[in-house]
PDB file of N, CA and C in Angstrom:
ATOM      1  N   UNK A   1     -32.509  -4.676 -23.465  1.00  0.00           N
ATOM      2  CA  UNK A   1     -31.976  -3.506 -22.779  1.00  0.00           C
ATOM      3  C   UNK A   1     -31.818  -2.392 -23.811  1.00  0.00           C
ATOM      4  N   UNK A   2     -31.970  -1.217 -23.082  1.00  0.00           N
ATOM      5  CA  UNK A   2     -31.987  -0.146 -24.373  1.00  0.00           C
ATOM      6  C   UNK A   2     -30.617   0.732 -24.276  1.00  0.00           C
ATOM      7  N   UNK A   3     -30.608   1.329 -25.206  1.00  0.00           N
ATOM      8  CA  UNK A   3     -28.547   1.639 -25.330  1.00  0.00           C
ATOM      9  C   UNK A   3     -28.622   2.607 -24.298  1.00  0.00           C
ATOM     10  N   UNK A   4     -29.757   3.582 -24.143  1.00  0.00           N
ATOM     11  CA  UNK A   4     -29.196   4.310 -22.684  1.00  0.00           C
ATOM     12  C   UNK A   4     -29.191   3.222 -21.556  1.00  0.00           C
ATOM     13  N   UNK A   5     -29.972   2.570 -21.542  1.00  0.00           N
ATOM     14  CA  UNK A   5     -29.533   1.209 -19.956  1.00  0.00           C
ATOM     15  C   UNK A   5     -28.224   0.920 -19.981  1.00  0.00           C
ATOM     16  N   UNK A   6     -27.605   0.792 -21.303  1.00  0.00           N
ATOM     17  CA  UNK A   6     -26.161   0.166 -21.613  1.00  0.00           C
ATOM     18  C   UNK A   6     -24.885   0.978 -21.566  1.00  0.00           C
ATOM     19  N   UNK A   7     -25.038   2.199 -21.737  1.00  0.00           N
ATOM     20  CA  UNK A   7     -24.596   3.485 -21.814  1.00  0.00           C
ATOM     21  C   UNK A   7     -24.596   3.845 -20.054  1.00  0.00           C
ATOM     22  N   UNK A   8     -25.800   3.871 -19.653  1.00  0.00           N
ATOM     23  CA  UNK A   8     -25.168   3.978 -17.948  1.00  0.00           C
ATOM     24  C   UNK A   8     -24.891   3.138 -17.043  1.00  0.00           C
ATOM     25  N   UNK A   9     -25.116   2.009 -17.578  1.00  0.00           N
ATOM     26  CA  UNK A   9     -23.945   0.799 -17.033  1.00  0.00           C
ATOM     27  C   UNK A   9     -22.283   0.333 -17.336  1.00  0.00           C
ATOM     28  N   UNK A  10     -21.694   1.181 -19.103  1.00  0.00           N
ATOM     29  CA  UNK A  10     -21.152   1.263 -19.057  1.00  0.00           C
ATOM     30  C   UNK A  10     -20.492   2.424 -17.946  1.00  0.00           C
ATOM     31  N   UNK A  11     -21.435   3.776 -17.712  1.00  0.00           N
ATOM     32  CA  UNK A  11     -20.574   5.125 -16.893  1.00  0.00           C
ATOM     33  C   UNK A  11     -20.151   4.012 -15.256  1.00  0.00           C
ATOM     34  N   UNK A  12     -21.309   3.748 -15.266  1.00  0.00           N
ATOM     35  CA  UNK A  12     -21.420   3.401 -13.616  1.00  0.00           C
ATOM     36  C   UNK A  12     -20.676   2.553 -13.069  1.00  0.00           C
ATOM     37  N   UNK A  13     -19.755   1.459 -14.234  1.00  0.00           N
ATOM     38  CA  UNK A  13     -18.677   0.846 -14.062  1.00  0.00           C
ATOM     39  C   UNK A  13     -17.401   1.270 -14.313  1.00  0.00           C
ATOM     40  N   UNK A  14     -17.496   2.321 -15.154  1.00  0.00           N
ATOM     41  CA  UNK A  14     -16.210   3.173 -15.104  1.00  0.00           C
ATOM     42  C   UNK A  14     -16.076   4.126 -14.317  1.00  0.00           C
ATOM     43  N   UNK A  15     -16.754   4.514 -13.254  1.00  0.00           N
ATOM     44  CA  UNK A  15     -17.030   5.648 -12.017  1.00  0.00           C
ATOM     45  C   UNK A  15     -16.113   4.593 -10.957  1.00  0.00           C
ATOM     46  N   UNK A  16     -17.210   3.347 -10.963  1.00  0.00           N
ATOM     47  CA  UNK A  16     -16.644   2.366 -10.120  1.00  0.00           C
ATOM     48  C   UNK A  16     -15.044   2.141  -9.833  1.00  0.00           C
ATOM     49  N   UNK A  17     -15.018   1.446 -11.358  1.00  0.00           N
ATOM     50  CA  UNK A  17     -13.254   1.428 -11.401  1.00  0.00           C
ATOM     51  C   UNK A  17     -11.998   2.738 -11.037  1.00  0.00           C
ATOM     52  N   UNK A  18     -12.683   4.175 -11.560  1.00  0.00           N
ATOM     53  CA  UNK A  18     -11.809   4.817 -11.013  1.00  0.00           C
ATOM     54  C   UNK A  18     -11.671   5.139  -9.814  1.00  0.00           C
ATOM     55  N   UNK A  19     -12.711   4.962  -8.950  1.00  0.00           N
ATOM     56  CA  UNK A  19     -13.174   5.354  -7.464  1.00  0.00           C
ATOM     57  C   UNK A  19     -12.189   4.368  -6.727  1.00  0.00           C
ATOM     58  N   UNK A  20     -12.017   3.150  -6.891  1.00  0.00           N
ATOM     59  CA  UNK A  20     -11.386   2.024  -6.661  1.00  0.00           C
ATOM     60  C   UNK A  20      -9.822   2.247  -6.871  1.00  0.00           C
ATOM     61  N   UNK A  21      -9.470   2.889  -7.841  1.00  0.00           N
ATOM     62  CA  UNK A  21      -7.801   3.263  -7.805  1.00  0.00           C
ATOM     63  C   UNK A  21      -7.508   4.514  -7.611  1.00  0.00           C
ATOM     64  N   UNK A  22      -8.566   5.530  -7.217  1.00  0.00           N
ATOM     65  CA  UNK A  22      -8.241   6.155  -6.296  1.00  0.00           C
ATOM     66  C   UNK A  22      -8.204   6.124  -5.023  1.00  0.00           C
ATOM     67  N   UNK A  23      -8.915   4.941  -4.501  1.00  0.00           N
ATOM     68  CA  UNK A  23      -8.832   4.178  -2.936  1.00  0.00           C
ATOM     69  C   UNK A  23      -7.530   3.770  -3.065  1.00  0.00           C
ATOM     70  N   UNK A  24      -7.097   3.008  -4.204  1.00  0.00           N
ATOM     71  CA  UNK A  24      -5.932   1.843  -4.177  1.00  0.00           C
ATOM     72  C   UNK A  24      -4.641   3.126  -3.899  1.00  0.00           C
ATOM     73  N   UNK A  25      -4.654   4.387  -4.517  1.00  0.00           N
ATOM     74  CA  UNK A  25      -2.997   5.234  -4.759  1.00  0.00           C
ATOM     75  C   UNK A  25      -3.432   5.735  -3.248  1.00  0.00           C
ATOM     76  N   UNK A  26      -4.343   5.860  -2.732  1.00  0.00           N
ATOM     77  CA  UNK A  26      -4.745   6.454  -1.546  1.00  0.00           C
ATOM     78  C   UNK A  26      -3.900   5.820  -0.833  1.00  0.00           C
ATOM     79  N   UNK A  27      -3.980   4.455  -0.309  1.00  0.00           N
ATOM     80  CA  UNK A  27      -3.289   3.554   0.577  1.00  0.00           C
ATOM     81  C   UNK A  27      -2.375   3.167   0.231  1.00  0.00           C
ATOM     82  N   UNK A  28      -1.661   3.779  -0.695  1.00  0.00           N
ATOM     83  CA  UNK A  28      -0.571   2.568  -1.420  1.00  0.00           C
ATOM     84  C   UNK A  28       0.637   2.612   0.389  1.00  0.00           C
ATOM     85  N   UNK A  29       0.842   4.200   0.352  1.00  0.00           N
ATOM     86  CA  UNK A  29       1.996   3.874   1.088  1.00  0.00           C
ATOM     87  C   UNK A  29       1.491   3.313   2.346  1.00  0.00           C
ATOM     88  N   UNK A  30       0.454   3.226   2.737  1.00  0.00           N
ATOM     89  CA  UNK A  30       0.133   2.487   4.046  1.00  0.00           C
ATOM     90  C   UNK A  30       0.444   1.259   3.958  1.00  0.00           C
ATOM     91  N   UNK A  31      -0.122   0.516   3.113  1.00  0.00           N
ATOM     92  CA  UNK A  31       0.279  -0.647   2.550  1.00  0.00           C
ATOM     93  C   UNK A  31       1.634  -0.827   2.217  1.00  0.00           C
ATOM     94  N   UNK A  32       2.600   0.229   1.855  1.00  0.00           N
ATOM     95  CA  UNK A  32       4.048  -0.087   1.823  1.00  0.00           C
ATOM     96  C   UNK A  32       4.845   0.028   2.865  1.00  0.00           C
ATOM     97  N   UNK A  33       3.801   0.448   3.875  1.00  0.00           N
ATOM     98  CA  UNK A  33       4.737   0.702   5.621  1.00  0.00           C
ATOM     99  C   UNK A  33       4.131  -0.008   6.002  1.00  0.00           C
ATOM    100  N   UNK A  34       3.148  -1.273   6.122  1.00  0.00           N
ATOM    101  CA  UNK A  34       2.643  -2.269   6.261  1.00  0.00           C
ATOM    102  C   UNK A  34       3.756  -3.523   5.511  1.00  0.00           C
ATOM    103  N   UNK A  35       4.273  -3.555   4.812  1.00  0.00           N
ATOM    104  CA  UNK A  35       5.161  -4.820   3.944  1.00  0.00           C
ATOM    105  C   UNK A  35       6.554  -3.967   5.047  1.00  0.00           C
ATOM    106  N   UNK A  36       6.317  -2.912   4.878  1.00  0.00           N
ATOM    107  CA  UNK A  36       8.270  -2.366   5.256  1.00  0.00           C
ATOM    108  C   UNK A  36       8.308  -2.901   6.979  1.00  0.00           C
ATOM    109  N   UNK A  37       7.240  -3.144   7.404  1.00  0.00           N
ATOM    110  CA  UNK A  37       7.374  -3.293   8.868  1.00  0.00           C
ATOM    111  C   UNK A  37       7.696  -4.998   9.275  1.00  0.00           C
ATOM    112  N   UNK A  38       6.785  -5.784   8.004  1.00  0.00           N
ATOM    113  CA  UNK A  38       6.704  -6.878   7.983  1.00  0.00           C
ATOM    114  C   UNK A  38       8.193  -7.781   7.999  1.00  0.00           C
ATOM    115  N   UNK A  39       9.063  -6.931   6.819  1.00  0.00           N
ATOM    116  CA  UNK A  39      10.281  -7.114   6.302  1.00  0.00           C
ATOM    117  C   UNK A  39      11.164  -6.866   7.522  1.00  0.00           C
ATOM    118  N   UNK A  40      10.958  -5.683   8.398  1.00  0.00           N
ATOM    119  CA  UNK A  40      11.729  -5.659   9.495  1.00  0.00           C
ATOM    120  C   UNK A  40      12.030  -6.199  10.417  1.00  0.00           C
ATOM    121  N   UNK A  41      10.319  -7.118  10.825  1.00  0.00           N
ATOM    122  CA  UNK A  41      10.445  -8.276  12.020  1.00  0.00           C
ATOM    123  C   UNK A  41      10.711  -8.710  11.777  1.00  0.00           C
ATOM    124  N   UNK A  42      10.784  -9.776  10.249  1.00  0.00           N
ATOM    125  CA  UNK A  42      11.594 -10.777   9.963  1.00  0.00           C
ATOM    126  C   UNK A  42      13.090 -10.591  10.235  1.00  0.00           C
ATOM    127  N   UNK A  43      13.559  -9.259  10.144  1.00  0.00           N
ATOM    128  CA  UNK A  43      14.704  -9.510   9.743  1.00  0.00           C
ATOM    129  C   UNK A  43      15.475  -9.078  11.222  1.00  0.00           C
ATOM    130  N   UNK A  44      14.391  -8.389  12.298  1.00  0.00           N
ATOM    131  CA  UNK A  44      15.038  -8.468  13.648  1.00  0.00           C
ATOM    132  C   UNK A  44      15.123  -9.898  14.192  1.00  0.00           C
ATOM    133  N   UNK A  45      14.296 -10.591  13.766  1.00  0.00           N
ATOM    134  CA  UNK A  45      14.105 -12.570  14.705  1.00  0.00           C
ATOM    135  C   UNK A  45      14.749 -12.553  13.916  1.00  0.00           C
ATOM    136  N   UNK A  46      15.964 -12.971  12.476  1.00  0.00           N
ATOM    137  CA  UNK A  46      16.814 -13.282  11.856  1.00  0.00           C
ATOM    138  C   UNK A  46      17.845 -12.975  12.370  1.00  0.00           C
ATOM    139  N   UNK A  47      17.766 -11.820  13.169  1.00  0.00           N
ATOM    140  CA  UNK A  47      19.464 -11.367  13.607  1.00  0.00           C
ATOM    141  C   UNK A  47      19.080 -11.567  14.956  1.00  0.00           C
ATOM    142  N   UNK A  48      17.930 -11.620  15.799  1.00  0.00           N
ATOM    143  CA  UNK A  48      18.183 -11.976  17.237  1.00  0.00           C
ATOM    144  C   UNK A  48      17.702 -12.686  17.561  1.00  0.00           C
ATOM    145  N   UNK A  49      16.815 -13.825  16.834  1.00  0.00           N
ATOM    146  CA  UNK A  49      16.554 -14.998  17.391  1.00  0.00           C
ATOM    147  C   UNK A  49      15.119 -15.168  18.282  1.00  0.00           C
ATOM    148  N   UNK A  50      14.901 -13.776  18.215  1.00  0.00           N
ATOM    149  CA  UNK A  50      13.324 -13.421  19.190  1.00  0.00           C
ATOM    150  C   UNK A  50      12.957 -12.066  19.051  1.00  0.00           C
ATOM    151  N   UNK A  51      11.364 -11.937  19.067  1.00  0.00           N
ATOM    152  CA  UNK A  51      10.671 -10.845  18.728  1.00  0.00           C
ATOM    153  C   UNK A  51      11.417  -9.813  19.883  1.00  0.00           C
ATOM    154  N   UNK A  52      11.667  -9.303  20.142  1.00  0.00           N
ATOM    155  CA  UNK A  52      12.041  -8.474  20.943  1.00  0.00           C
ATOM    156  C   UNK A  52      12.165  -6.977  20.560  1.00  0.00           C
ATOM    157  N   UNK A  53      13.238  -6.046  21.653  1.00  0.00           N
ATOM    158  CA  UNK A  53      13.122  -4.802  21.264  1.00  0.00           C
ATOM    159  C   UNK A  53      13.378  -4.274  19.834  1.00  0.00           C
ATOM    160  N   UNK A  54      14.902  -4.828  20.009  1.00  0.00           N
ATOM    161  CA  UNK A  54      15.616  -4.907  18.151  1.00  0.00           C
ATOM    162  C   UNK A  54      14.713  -4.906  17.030  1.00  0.00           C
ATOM    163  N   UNK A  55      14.191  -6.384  17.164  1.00  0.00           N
ATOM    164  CA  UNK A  55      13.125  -6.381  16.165  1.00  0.00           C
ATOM    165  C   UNK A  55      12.017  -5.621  15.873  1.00  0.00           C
ATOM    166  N   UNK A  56      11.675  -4.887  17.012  1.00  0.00           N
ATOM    167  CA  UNK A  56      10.222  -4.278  16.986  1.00  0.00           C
ATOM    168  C   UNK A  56      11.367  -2.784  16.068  1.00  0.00           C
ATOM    169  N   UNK A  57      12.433  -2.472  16.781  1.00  0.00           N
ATOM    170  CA  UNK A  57      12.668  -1.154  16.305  1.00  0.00           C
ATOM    171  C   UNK A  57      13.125  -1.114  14.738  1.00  0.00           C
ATOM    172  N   UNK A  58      13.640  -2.774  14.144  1.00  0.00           N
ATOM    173  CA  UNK A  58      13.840  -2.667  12.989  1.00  0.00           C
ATOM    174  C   UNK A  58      12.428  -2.123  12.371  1.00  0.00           C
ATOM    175  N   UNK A  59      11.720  -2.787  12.941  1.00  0.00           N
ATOM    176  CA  UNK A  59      10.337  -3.017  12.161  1.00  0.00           C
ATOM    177  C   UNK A  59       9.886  -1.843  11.487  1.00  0.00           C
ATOM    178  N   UNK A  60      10.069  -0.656  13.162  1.00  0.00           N
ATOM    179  CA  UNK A  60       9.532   0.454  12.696  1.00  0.00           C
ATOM    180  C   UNK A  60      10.604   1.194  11.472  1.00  0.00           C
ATOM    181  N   UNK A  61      11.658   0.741  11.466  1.00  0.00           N
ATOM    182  CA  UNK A  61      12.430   1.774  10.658  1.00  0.00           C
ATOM    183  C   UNK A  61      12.574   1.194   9.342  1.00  0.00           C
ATOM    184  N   UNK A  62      11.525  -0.327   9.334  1.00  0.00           N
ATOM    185  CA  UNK A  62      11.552  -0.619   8.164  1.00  0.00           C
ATOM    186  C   UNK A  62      10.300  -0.018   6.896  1.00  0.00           C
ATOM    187  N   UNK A  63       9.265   0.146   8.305  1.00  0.00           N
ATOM    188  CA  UNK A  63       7.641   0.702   7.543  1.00  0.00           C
ATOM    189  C   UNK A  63       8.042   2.274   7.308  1.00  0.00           C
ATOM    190  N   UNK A  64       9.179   2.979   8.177  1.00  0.00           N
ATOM    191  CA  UNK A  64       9.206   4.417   7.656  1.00  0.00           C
ATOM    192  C   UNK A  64       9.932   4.998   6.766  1.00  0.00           C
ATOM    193  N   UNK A  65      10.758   3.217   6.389  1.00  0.00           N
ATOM    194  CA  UNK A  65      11.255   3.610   4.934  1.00  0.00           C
ATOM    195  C   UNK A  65      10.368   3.682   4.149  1.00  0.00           C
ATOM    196  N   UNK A  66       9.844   2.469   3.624  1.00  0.00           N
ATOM    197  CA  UNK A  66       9.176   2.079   3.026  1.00  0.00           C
ATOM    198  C   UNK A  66       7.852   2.826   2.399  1.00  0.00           C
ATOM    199  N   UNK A  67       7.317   3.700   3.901  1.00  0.00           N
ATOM    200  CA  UNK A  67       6.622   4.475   3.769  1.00  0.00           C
ATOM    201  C   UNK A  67       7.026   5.794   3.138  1.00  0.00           C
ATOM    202  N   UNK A  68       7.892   6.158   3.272  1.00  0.00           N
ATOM    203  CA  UNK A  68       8.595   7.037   3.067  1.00  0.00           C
ATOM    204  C   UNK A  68       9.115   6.842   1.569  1.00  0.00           C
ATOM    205  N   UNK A  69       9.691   6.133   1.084  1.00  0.00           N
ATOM    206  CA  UNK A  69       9.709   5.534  -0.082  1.00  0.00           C
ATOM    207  C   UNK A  69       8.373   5.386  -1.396  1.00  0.00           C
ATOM    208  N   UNK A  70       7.640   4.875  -0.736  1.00  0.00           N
ATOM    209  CA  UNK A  70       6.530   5.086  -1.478  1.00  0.00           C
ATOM    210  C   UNK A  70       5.931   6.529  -1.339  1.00  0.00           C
ATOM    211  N   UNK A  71       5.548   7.360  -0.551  1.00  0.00           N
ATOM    212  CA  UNK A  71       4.831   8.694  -0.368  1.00  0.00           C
ATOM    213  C   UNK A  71       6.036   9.288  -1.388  1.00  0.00           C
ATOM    214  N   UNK A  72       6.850   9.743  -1.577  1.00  0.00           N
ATOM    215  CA  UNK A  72       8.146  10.232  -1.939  1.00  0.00           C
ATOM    216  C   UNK A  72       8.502   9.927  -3.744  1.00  0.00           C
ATOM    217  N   UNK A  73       8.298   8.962  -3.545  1.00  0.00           N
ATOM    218  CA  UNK A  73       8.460   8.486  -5.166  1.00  0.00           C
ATOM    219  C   UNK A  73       7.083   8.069  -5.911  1.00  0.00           C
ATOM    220  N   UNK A  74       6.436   8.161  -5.766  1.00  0.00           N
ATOM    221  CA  UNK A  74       4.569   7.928  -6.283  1.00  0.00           C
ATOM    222  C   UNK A  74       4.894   8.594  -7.636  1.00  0.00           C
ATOM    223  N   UNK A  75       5.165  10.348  -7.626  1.00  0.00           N
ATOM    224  CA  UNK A  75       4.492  10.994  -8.336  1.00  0.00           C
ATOM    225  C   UNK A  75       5.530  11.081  -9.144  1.00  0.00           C
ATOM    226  N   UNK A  76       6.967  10.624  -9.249  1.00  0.00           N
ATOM    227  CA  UNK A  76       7.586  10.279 -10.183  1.00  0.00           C
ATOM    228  C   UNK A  76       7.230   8.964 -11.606  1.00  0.00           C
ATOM    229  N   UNK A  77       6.377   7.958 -10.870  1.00  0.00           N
ATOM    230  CA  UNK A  77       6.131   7.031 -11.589  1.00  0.00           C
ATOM    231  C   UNK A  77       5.615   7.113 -12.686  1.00  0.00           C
ATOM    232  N   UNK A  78       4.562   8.314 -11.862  1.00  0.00           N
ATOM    233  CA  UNK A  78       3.160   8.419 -13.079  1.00  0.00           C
ATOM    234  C   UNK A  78       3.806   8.890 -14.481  1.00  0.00           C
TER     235      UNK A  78
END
C-alpha cells in the first residue's frame, strides 16, 4: 500500500468517527427522554401496581425531565 492509500484511510476513518459523534450528541437527549420515560413506568407500576394512567403520566414527566436535563446541560459539560 502506498502512504497516500494510508493517509486516506487514515482521513476516511477519522471523517467516519467524527460523523458518528456527531450522530451520537445529536440524539443524546432523545435517548435521555427515552431512559427518563423508562425510569417513570417503572416507578408508576412501583407505586400502583399496574401500567395505568399514573404510570403512563409519570413516564411522561420522567422523559421531559430527563430530556430537558440533558438538552439544558450538554453545553456545560463540554
Amino acid at each position: 500500500m502506498s502512504t497516500l492509500g494510508a493517509i486516506l484511510l487514515i482521513l476516511a476513518g477519522l471523517a467516519i468517527m467524527a460523523y458518528g459523534i456527531f450522530i451520537f450528541y445529536a440524539w443524546l437527549p432523545l435517548l435521555y427522554g427515552l431512559f427518563g420515560l423508562e425510569i417513570g413506568l417503572l416507578l408508576g407500576r412501583s407505586l400502583t401496581g399496574d401500567t395505568g394512567v399514573v404510570a403512563i403520566i409519570l413516564g411522561a414527566v420522567g422523559a421531559v425531565i430527563m430530556f430537558g436535563a440533558s438538552y439544558f446541560l450538554e453545553p456545560y459539560r463540554r
